[in-house]
C-alpha atoms as a PDB file:
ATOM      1  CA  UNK A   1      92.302 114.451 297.733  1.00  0.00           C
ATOM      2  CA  UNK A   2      92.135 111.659 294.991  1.00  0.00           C
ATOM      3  CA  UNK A   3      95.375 112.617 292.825  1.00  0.00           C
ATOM      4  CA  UNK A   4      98.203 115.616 292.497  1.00  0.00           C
ATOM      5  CA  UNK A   5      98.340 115.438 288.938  1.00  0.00           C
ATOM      6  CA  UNK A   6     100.903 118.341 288.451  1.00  0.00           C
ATOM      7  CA  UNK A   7     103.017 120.479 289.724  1.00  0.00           C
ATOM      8  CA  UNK A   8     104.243 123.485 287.475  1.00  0.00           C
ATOM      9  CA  UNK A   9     106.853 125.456 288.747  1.00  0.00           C
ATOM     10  CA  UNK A  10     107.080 128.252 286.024  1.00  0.00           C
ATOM     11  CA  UNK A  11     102.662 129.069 286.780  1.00  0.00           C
ATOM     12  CA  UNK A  12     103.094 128.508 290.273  1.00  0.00           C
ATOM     13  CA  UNK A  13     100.453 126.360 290.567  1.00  0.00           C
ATOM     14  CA  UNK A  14      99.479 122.977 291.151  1.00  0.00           C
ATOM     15  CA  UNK A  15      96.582 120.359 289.866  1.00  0.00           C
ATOM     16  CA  UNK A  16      94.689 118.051 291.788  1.00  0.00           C
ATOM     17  CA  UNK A  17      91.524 116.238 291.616  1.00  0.00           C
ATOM     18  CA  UNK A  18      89.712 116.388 294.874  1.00  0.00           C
ATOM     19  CA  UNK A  19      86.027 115.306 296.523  1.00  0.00           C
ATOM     20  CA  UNK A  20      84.063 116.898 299.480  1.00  0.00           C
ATOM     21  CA  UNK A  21      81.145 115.233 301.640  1.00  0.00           C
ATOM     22  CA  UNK A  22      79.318 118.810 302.369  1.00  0.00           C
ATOM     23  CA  UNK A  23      76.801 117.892 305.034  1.00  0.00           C
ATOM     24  CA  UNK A  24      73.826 120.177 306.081  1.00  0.00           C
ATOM     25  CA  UNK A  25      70.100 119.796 307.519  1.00  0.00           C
ATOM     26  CA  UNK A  26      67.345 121.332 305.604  1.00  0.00           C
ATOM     27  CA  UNK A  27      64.717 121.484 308.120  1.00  0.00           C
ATOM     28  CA  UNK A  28      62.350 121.956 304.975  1.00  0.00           C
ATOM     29  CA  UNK A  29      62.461 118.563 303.986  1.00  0.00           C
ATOM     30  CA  UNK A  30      61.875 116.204 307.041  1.00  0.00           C
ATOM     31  CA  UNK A  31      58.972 113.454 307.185  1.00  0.00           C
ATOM     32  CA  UNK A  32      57.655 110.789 309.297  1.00  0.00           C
ATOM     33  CA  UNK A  33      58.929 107.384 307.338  1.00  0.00           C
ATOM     34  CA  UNK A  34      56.015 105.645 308.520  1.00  0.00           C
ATOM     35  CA  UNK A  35      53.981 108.033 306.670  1.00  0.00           C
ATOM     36  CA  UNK A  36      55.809 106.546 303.659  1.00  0.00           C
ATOM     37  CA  UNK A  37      56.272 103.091 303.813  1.00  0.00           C
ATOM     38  CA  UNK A  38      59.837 103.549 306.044  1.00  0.00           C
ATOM     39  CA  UNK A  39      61.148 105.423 303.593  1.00  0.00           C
ATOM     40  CA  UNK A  40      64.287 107.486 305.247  1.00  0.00           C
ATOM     41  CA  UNK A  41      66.419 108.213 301.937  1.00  0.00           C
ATOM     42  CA  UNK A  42      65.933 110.044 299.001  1.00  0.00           C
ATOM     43  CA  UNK A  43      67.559 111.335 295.977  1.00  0.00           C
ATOM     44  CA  UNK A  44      65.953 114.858 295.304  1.00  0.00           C
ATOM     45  CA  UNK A  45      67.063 116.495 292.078  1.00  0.00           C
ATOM     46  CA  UNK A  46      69.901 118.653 292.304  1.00  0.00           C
ATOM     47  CA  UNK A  47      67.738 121.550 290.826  1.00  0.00           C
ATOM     48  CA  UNK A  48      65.092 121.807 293.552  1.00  0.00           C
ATOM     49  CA  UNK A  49      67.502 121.638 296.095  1.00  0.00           C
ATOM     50  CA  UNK A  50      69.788 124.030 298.039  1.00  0.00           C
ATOM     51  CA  UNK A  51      72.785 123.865 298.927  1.00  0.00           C
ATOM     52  CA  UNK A  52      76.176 125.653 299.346  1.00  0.00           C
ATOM     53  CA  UNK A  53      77.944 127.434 296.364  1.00  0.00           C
ATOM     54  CA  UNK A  54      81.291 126.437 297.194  1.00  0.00           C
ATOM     55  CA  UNK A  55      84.032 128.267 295.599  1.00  0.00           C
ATOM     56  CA  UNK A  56      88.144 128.157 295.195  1.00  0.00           C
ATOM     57  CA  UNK A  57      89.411 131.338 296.415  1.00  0.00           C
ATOM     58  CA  UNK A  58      92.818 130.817 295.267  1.00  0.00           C
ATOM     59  CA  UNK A  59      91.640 128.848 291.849  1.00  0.00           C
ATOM     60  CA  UNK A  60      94.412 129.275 289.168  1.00  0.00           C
ATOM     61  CA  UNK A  61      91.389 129.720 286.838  1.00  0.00           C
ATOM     62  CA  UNK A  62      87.740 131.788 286.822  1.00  0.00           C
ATOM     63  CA  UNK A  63      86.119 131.473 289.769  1.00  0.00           C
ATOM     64  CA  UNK A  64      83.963 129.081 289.624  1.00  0.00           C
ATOM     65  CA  UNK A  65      81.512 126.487 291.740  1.00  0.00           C
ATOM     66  CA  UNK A  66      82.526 123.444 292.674  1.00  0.00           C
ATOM     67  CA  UNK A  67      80.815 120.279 291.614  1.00  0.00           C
ATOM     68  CA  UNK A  68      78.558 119.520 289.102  1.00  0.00           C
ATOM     69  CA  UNK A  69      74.579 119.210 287.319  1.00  0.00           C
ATOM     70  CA  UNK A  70      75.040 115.507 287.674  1.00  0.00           C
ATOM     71  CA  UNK A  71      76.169 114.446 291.255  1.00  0.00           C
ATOM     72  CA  UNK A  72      73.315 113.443 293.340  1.00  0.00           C
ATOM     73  CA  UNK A  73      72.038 115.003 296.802  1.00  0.00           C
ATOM     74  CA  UNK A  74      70.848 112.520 299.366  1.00  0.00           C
ATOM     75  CA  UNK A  75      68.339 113.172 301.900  1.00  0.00           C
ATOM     76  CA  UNK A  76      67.645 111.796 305.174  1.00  0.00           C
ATOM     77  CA  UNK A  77      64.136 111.783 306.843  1.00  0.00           C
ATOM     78  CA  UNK A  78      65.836 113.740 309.517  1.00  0.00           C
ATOM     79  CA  UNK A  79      66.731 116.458 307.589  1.00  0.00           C
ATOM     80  CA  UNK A  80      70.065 115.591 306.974  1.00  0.00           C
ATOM     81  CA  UNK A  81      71.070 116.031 303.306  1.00  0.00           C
ATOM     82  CA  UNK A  82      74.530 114.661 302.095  1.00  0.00           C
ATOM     83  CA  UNK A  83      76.247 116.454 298.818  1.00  0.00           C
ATOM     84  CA  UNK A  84      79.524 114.715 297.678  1.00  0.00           C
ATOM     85  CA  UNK A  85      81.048 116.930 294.729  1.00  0.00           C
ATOM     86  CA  UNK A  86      83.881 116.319 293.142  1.00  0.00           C
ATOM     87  CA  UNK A  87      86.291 117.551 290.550  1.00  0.00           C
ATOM     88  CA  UNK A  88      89.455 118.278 288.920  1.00  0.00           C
ATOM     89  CA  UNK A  89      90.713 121.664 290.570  1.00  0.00           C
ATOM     90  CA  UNK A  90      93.856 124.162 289.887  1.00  0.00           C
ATOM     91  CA  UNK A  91      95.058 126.160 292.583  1.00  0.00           C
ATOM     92  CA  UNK A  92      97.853 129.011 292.609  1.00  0.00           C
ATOM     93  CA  UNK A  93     101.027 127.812 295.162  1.00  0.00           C
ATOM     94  CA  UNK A  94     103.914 129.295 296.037  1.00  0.00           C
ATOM     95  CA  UNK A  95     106.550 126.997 294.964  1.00  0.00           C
ATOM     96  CA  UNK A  96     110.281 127.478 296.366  1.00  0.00           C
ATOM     97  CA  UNK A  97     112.566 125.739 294.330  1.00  0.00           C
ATOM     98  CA  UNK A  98     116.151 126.619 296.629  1.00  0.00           C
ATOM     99  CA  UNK A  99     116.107 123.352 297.348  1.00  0.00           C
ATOM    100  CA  UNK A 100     115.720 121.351 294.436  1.00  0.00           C
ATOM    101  CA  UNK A 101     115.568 118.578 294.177  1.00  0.00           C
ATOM    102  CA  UNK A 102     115.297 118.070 298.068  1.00  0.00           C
ATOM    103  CA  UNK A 103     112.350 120.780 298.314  1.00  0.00           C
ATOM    104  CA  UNK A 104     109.216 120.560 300.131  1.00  0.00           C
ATOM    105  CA  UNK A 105     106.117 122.505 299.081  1.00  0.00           C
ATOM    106  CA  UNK A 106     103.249 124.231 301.230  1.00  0.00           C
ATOM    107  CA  UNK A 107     100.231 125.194 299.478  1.00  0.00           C
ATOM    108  CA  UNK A 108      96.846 125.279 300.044  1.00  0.00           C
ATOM    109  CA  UNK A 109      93.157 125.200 298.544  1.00  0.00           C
ATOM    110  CA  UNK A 110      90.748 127.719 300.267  1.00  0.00           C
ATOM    111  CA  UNK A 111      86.995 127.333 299.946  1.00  0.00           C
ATOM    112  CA  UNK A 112      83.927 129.313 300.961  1.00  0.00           C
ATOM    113  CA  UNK A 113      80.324 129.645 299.632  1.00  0.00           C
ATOM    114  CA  UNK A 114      80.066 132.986 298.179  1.00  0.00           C
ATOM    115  CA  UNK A 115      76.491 132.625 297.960  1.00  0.00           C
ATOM    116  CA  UNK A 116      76.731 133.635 301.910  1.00  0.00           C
ATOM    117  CA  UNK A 117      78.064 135.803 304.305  1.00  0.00           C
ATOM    118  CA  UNK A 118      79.107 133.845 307.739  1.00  0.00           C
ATOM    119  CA  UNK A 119      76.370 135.364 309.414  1.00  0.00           C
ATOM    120  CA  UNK A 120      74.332 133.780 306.962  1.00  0.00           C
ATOM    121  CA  UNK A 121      76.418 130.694 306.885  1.00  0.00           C
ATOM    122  CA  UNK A 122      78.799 129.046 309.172  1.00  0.00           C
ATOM    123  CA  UNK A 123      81.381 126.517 308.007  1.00  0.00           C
ATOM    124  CA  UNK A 124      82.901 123.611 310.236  1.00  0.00           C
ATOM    125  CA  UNK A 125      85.209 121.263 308.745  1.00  0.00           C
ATOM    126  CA  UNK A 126      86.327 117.916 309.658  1.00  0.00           C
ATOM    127  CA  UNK A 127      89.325 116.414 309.275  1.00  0.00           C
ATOM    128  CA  UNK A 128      89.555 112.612 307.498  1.00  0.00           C
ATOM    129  CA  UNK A 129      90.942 109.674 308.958  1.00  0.00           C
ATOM    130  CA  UNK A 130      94.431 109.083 307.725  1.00  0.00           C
ATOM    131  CA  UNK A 131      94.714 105.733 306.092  1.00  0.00           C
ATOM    132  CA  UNK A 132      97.706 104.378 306.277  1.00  0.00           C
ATOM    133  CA  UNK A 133      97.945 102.141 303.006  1.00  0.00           C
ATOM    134  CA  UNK A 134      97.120 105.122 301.006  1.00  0.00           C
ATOM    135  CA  UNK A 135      98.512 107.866 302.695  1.00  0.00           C
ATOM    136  CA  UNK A 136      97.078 111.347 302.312  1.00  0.00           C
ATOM    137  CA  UNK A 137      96.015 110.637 298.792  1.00  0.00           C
ATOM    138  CA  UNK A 138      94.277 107.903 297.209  1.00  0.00           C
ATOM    139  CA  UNK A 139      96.871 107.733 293.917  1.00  0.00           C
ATOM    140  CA  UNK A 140     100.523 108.392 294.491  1.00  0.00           C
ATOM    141  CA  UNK A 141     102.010 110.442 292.167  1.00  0.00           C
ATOM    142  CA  UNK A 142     105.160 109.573 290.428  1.00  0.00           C
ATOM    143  CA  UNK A 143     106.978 112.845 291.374  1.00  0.00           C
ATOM    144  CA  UNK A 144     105.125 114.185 294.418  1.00  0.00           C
ATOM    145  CA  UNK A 145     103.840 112.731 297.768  1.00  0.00           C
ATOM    146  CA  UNK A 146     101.855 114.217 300.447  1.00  0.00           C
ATOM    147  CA  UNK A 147     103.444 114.369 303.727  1.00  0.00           C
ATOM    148  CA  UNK A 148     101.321 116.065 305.704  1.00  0.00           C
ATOM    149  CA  UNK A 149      97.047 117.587 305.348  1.00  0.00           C
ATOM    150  CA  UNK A 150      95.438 119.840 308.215  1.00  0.00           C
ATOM    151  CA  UNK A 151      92.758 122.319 307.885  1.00  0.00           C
ATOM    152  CA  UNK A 152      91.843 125.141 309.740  1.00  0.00           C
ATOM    153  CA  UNK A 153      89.011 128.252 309.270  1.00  0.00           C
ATOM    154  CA  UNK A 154      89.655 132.221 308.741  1.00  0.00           C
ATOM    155  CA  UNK A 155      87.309 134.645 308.477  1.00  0.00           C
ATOM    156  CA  UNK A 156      87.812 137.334 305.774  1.00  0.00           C
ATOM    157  CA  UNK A 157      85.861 140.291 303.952  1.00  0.00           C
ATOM    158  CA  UNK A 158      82.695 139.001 306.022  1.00  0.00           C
ATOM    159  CA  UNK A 159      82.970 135.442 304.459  1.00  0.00           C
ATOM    160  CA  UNK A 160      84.193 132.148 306.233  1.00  0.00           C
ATOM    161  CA  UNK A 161      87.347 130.106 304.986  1.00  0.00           C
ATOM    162  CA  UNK A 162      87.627 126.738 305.303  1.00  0.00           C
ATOM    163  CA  UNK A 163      92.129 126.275 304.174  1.00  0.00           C
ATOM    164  CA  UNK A 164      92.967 122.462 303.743  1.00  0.00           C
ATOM    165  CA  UNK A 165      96.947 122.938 303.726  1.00  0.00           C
ATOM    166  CA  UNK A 166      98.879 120.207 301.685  1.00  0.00           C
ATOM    167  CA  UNK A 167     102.553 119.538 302.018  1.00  0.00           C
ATOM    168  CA  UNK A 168     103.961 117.918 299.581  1.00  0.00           C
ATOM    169  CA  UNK A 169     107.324 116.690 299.369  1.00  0.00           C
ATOM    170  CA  UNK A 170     109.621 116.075 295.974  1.00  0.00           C
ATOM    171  CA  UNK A 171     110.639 112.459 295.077  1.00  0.00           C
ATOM    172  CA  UNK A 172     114.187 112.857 294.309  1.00  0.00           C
ATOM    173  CA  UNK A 173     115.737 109.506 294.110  1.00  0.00           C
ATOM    174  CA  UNK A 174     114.966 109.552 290.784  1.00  0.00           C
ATOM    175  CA  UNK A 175     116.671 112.952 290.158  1.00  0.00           C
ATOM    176  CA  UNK A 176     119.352 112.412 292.354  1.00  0.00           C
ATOM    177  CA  UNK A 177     120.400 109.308 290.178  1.00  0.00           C
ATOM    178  CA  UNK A 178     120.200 110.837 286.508  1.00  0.00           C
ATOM    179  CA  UNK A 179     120.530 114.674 287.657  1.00  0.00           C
ATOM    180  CA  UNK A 180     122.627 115.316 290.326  1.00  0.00           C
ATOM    181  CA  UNK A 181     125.481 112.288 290.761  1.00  0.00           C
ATOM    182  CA  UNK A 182     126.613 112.843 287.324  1.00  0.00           C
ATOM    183  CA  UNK A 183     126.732 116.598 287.909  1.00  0.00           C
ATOM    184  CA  UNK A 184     129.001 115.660 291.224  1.00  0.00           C
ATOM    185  CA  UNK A 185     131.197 112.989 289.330  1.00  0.00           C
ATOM    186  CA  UNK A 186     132.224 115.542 286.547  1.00  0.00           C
ATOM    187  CA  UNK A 187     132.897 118.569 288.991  1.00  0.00           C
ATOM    188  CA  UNK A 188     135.108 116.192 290.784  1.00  0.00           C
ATOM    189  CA  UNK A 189     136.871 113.960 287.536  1.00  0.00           C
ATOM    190  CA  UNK A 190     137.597 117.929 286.226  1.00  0.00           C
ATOM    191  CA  UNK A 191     140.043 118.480 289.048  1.00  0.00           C
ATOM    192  CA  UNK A 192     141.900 115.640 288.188  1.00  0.00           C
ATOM    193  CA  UNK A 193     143.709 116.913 285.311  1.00  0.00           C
ATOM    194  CA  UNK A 194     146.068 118.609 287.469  1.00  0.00           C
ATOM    195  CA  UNK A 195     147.136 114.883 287.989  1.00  0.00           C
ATOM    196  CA  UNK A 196     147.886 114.422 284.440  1.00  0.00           C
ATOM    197  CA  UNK A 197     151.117 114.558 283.088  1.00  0.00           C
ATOM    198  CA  UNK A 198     152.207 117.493 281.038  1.00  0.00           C
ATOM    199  CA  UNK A 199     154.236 114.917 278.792  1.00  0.00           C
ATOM    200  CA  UNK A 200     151.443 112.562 277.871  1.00  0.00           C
ATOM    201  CA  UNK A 201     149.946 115.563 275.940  1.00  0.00           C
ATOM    202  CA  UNK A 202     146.727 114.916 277.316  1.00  0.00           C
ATOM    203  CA  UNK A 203     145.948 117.939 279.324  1.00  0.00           C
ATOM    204  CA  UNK A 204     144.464 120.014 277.227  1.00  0.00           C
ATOM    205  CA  UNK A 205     142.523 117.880 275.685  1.00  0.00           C
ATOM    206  CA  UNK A 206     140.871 116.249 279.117  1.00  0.00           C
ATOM    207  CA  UNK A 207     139.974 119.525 280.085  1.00  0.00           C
ATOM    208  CA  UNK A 208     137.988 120.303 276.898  1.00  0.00           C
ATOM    209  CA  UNK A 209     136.792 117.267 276.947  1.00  0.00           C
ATOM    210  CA  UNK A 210     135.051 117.200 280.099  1.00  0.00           C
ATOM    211  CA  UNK A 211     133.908 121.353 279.668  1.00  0.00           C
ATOM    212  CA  UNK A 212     132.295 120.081 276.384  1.00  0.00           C
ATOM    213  CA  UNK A 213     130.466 117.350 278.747  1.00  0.00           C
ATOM    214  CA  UNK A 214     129.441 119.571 281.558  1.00  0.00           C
ATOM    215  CA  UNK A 215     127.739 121.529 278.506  1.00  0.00           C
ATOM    216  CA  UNK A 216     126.444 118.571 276.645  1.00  0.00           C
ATOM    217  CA  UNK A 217     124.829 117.759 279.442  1.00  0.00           C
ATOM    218  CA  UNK A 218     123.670 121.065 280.756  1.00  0.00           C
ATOM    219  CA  UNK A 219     122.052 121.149 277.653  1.00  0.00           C
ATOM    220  CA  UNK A 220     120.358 117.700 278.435  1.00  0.00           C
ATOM    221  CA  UNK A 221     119.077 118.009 281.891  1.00  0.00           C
ATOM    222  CA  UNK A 222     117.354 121.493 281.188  1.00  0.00           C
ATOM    223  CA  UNK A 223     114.172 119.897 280.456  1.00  0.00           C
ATOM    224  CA  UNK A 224     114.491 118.324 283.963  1.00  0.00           C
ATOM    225  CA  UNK A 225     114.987 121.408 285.671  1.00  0.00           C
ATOM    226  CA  UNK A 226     112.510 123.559 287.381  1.00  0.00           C
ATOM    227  CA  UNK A 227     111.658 126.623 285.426  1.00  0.00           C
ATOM    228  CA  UNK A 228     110.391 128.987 288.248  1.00  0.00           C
ATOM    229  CA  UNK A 229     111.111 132.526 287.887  1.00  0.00           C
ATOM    230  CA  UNK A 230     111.341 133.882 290.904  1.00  0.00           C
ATOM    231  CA  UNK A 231     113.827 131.264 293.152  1.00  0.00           C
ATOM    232  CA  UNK A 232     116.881 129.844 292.067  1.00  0.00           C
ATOM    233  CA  UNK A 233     117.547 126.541 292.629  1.00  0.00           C
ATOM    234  CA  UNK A 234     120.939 125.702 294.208  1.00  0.00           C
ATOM    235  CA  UNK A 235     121.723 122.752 291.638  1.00  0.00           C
ATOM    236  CA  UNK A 236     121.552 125.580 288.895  1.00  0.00           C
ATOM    237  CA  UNK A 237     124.147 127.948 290.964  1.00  0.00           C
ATOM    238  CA  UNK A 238     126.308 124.288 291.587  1.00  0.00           C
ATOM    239  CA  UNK A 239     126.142 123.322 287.817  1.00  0.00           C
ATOM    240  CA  UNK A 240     126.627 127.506 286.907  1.00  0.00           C
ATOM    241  CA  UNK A 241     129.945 127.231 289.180  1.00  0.00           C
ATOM    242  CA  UNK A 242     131.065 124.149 287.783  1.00  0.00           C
ATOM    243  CA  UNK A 243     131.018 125.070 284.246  1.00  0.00           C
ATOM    244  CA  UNK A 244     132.740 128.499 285.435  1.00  0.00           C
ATOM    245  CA  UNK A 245     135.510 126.804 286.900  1.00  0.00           C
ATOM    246  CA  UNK A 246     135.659 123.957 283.946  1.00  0.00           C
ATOM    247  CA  UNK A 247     136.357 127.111 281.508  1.00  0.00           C
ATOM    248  CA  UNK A 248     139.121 128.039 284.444  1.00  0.00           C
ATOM    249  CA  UNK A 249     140.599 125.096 284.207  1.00  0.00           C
ATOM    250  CA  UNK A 250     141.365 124.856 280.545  1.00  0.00           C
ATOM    251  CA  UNK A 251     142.744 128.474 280.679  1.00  0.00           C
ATOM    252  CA  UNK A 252     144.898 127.330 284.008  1.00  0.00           C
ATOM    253  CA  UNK A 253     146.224 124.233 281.657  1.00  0.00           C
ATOM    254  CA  UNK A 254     146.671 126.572 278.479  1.00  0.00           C
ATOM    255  CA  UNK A 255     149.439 128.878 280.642  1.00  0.00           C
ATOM    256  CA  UNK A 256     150.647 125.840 282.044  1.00  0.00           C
ATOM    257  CA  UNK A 257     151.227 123.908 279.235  1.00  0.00           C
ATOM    258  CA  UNK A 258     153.004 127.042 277.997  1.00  0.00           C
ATOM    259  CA  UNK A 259     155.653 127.472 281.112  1.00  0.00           C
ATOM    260  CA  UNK A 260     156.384 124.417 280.567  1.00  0.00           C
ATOM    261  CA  UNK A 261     157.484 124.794 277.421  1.00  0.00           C
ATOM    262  CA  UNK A 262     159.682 128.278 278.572  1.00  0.00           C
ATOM    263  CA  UNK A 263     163.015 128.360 277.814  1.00  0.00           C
ATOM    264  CA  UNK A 264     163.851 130.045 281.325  1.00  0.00           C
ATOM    265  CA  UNK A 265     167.508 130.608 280.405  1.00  0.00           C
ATOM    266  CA  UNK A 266     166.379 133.314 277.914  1.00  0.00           C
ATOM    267  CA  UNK A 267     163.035 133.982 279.363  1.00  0.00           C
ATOM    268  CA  UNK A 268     162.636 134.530 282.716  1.00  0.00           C
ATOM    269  CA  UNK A 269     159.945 133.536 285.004  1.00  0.00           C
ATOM    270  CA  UNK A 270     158.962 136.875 287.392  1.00  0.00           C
ATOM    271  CA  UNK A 271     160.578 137.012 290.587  1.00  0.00           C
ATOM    272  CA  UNK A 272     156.873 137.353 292.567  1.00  0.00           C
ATOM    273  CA  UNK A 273     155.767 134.394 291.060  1.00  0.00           C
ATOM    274  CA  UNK A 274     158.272 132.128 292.119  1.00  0.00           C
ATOM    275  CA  UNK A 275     157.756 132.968 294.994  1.00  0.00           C
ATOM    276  CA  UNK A 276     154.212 132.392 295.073  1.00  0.00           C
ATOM    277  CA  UNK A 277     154.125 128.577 293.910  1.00  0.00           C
ATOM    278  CA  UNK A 278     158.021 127.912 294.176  1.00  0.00           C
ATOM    279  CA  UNK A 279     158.246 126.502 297.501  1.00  0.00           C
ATOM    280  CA  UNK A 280     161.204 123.883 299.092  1.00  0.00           C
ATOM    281  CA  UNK A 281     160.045 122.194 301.841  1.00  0.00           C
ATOM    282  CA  UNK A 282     163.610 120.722 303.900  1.00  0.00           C
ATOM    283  CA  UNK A 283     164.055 118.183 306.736  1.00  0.00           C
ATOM    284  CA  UNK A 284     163.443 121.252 309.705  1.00  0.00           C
ATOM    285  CA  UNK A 285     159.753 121.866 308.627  1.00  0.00           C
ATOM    286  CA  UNK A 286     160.738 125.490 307.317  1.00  0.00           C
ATOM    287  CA  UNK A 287     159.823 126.776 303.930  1.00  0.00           C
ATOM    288  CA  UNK A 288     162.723 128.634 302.138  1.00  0.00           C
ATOM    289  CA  UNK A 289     161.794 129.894 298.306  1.00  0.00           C
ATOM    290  CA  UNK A 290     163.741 128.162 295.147  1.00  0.00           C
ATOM    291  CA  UNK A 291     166.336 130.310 293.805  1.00  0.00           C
ATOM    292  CA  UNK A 292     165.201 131.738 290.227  1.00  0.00           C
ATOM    293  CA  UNK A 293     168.572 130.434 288.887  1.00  0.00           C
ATOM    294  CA  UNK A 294     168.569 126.503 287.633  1.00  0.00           C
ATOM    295  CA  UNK A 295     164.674 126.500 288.117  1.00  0.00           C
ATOM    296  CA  UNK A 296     163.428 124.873 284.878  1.00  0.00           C
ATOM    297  CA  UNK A 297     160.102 125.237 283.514  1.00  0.00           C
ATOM    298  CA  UNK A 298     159.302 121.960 283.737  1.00  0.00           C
ATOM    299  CA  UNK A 299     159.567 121.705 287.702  1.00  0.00           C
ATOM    300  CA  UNK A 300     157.473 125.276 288.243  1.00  0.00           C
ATOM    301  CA  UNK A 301     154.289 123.580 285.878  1.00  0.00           C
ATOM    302  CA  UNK A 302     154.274 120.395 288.193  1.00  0.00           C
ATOM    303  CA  UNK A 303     154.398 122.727 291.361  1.00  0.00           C
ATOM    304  CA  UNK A 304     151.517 124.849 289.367  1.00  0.00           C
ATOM    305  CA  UNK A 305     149.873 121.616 289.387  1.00  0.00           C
ATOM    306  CA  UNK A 306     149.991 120.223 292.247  1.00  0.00           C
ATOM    307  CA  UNK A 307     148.903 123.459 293.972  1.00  0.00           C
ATOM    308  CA  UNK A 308     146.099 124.101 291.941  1.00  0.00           C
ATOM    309  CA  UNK A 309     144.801 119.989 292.500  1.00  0.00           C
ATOM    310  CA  UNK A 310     144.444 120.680 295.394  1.00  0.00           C
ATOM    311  CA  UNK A 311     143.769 124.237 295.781  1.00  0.00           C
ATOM    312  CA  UNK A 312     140.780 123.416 293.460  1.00  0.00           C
ATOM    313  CA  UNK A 313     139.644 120.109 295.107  1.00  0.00           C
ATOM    314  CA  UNK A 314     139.093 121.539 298.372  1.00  0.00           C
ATOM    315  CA  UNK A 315     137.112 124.020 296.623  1.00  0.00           C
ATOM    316  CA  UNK A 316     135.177 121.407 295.232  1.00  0.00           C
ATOM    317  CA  UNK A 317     134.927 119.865 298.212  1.00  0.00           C
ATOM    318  CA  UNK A 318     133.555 122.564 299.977  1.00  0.00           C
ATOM    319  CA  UNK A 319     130.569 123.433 297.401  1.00  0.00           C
ATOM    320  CA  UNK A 320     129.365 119.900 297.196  1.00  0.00           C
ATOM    321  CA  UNK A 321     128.859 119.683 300.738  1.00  0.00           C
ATOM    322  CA  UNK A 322     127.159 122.958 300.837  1.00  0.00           C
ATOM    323  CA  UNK A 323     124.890 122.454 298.522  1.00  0.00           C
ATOM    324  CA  UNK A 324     123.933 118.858 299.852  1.00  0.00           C
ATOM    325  CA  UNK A 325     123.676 120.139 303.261  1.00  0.00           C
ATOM    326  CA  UNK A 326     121.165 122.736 302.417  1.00  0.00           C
ATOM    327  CA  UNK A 327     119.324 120.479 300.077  1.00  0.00           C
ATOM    328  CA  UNK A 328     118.463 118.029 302.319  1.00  0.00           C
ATOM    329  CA  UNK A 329     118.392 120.385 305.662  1.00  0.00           C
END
């Protein structure tokens, strides 16, 4: 494998440009070298030579050959005859995208010679020798690596299959910089305006403020996104939440902002829902609900506050670490 060139989630499939050595002894073709002046190699035209029609059985394309008219065939004395094709190739993969941006990948390219049944011919494979300054691949890619290449054979519908699996794994450093800390940094600055102060008149317009951003941005980063149809990716369902509870936080702030502002004397908060959020805390660690008389509006919007901070920040909390846990495990 020389290069992944792309990966594209939405066609499930994935391009590469790849190169075989195909080895095989045509015992029609062997001489005596001293017969010919030592001659032990030559370069027979592709035309009057056989050799395998290998094929892509999983090609994203026709199915077609691989290699070309003008790569060379060289032939030993022996017998031996070397064919190194090569090309750019486009294979259908699976692509689970749960993870993004910490996924890993699985796919594979399957040849065979469909010229051939395996009673006709038998394929063997070998596997390379890893080189450890390159890797797996010859040119990185600037999204994708290649973690891990093994082959193996199947037979199927009378014809051998030679599978080279490929594992690639996403490079999300990148992403996790531009994509996902400022998606974090905003879910978590949102909860925060339960910290403001109702009389610095600010509320409202934080909370906006930062729903307008989440969508701004949502907006932004959807070019950056996978667009696979059948997964979901968890960063969509985090960023989905987000922007769910964003709008719940502005309509929180909006009834807040307006018990606050109750006159309480002539408009009574419900009985229930004092005792829902109105809570004393004394000196014997018991918890006794505030009388509805003398409780102003003012002091049952800072207890709405302060419950929902951190009511809401736990919740936060709780997502983030979920949906970094599975990412990366």
């Amino acid at each position: 494998m020389v290069a992944i060139l792309d990966v594209n989630e939405a066609q499930q499939s994935v391009e590469a440009t790849i190169w075989m050595q195909v080895h095989w002894k045509n015992e029609l073709l062997v001489w005596d070298p001293s017969d010919y002046g030592n001659l032990t190699l030559i370069y027979p035209p592709d035309k009057n030579m056989w050799k395998p029609e290998l094929a892509m059985s999983n090609g994203y394309n026709e199915l077609t050959p691989i290699g070309s008219d003008f790569v060379l065939l060289k032939s030993y004395h022996d017998g031996q005859t070397v064919w190194v094709p090569g090309q750019k190739v486009q294979f259908l993969c699976r692509i689970d995208v749960t993870k993004f941006p910490f996924d890993t990948q699985t796919c594979y390219m399957e040849f065979f010679n469909w010229a051939g049944t395996k009673e006709e011919t038998s394929l063997k494979y070998r596997e390379p020798e890893y080189d450890s300054s390159k890797g797996y691949v010859s040119y990185s890619n600037s999204e994708w690596t290649v973690t891990e290449r093994r082959s193996m054979k199947r037979a199927v519908d009378g014809h051998e299959m030679i599978r080279v699996i490929v594992v690639l794994k996403r490079k999300y450093v990148s992403l996790v910089l531009t994509l996902v800390l400022p998606v974090i940094l905003l879910a978590f600055l949102n909860v925060f305006v339960f910290l403001l102060p109702t009389e610095s008149g600010e509320k409202l317009s934080f909370s906006v403020t930062i729903l307008l951003a989440q969508a701004v941005f949502l907006s932004f980063i959807s070019d950056l996104m996978p667009q696979a149809t059948d997964t979901i990716s968890g960063l969509s369902i985090y960023i989905s939440t987000q922007l769910v509870l964003s709008s719940l936080y502005v309509l929180i702030t909006c009834c807040n902002l307006r018990i606050y502002h109750r006159d309480t004397n002539r408009c009574r908060i419900p009985r229930w829902f004092l005792k829902l959020i109105c809570i004393s805390i004394n000196s014997d660690n018991c918890v006794y609900p505030i009388k509805e008389d003398g409780v102003a509006g003012s002091d049952i919007s800072q207890r709405l506050d302060r419950i929902c901070f951190w009511f809401f920040l736990v919740i936060v909390f709780l997502m983030t670490t979920i949906f970094l846990m599975g990412g990366i495990y």
